[in-house]
Protein backbone atom coordinates (compact mmCIF):
# COMPACT_ATOMS: atom_id res chain seq x y z
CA UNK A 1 0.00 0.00 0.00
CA UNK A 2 1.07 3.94 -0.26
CA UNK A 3 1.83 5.95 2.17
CA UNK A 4 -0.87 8.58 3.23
CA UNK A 5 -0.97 12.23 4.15
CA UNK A 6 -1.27 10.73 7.85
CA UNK A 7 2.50 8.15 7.22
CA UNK A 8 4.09 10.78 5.86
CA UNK A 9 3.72 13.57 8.27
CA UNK A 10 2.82 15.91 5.63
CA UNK A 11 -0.59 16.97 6.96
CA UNK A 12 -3.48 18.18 4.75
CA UNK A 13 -1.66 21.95 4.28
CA UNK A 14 1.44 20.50 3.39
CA UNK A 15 -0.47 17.19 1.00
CA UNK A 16 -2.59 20.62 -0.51
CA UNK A 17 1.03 22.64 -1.40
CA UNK A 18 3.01 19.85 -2.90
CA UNK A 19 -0.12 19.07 -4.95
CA UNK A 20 -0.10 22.76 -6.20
CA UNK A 21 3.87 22.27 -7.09
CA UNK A 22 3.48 18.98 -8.64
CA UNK A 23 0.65 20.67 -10.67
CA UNK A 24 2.41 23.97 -11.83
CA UNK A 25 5.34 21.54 -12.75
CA UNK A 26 3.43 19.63 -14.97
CA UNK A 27 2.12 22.76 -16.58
CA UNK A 28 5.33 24.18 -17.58
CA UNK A 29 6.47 21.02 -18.72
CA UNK A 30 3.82 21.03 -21.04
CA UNK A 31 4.60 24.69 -22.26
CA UNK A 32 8.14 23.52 -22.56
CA UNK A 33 6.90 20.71 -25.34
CA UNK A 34 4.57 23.04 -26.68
CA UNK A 35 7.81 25.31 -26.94
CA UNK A 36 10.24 22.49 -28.28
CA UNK A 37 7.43 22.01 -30.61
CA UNK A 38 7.50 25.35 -32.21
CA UNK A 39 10.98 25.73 -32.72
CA UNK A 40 11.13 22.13 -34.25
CA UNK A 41 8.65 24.11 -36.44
CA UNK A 42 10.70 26.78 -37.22
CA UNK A 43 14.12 24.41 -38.34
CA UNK A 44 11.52 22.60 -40.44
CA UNK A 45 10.31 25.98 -42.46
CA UNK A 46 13.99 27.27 -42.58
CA UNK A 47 14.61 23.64 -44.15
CA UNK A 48 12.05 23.90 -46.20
CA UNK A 49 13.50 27.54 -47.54
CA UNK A 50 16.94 26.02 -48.31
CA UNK A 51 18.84 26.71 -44.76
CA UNK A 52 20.98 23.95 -43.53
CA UNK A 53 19.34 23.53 -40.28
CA UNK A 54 22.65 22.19 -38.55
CA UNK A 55 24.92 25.57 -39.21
CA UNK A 56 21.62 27.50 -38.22
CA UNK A 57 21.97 24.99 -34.63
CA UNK A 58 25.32 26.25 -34.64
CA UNK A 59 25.02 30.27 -34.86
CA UNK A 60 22.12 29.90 -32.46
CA UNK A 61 24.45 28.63 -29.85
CA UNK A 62 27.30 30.63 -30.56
CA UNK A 63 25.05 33.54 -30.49
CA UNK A 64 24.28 32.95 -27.23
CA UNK A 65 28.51 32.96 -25.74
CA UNK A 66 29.91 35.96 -25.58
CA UNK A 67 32.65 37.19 -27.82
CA UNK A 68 35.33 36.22 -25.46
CA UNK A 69 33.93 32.48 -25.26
CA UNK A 70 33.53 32.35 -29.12
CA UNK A 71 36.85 33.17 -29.68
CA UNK A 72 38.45 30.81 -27.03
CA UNK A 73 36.45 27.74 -28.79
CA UNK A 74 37.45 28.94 -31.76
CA UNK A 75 41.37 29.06 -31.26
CA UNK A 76 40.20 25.25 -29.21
CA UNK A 77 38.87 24.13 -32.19
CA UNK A 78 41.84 25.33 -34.62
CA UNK A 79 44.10 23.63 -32.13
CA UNK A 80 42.69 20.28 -31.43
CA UNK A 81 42.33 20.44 -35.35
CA UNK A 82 45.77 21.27 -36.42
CA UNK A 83 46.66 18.36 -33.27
CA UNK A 84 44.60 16.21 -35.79
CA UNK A 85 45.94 17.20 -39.17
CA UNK A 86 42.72 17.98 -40.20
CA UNK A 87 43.72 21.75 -41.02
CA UNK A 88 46.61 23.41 -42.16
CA UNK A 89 45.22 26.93 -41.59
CA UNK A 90 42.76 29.02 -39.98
CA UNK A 91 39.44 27.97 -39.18
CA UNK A 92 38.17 28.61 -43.20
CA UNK A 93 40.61 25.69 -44.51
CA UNK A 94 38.73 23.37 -41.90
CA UNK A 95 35.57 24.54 -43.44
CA UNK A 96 36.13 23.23 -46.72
C-alpha cells in the first residue's frame, strides 16, 4: 500500500502545497513541449527555404557565448584540429 498524508507527516496543508507544485510543474512542462514544438517548427520551415538547419543549430548557440567564449572555442577548435591534421590553416581551410 502507499503511504498517506497521515505516514508521511505531511498533513493536509502540506499534502494541498506539494499538490499545487506537482501541478504547476506539470504545466510548464507542457509549455516547454509546446515550446520544443514550435521551434522544431521553425528548423523545419527554414529547411524547407533552403537553410541547412545544422549551421543554423550552430550560430544559435554561438550567439548565445559571448565574444570572449567564441573566440576561445574557436582558437580550441583550430588547435585540437591542427593536433589532428585535419587543417593546415585558420578555421576557413577546416571549413572546406
Amino acid at each position: 500500500m502507499g503511504a498517506t498524508m497521515e505516514t508521511t507527516g505531511l498533513g493536509n496543508s502540506g499534502a494541498k502545497q506539494l499538490k499545487a507544485i506537482v501541478e504547476r510543474i506539470e504545466r510548464l512542462l507542457e509549455e516547454m513541449k509546446a515550446l520544443q514544438d514550435d521551434v522544431k517548427d521553425v528548423y523545419a520551415e527554414a529547411k524547407g527555404n533552403g537553410f541547412d538547419t545544422k549551421i543554423i543549430r550552430k550560430i544559435v548557440s554561438l550567439r548565445k557565448k559571448n565574444a570572449a567564449e567564441r573566440q576561445e572555442e574557436e582558437a580550441l577548435l583550430d588547435l585540437y584540429m591542427h593536433a589532428l591534421g585535419m587543417a593546415s590553416g585558420g578555421l576557413a581551410d577546416a571549413a572546406e
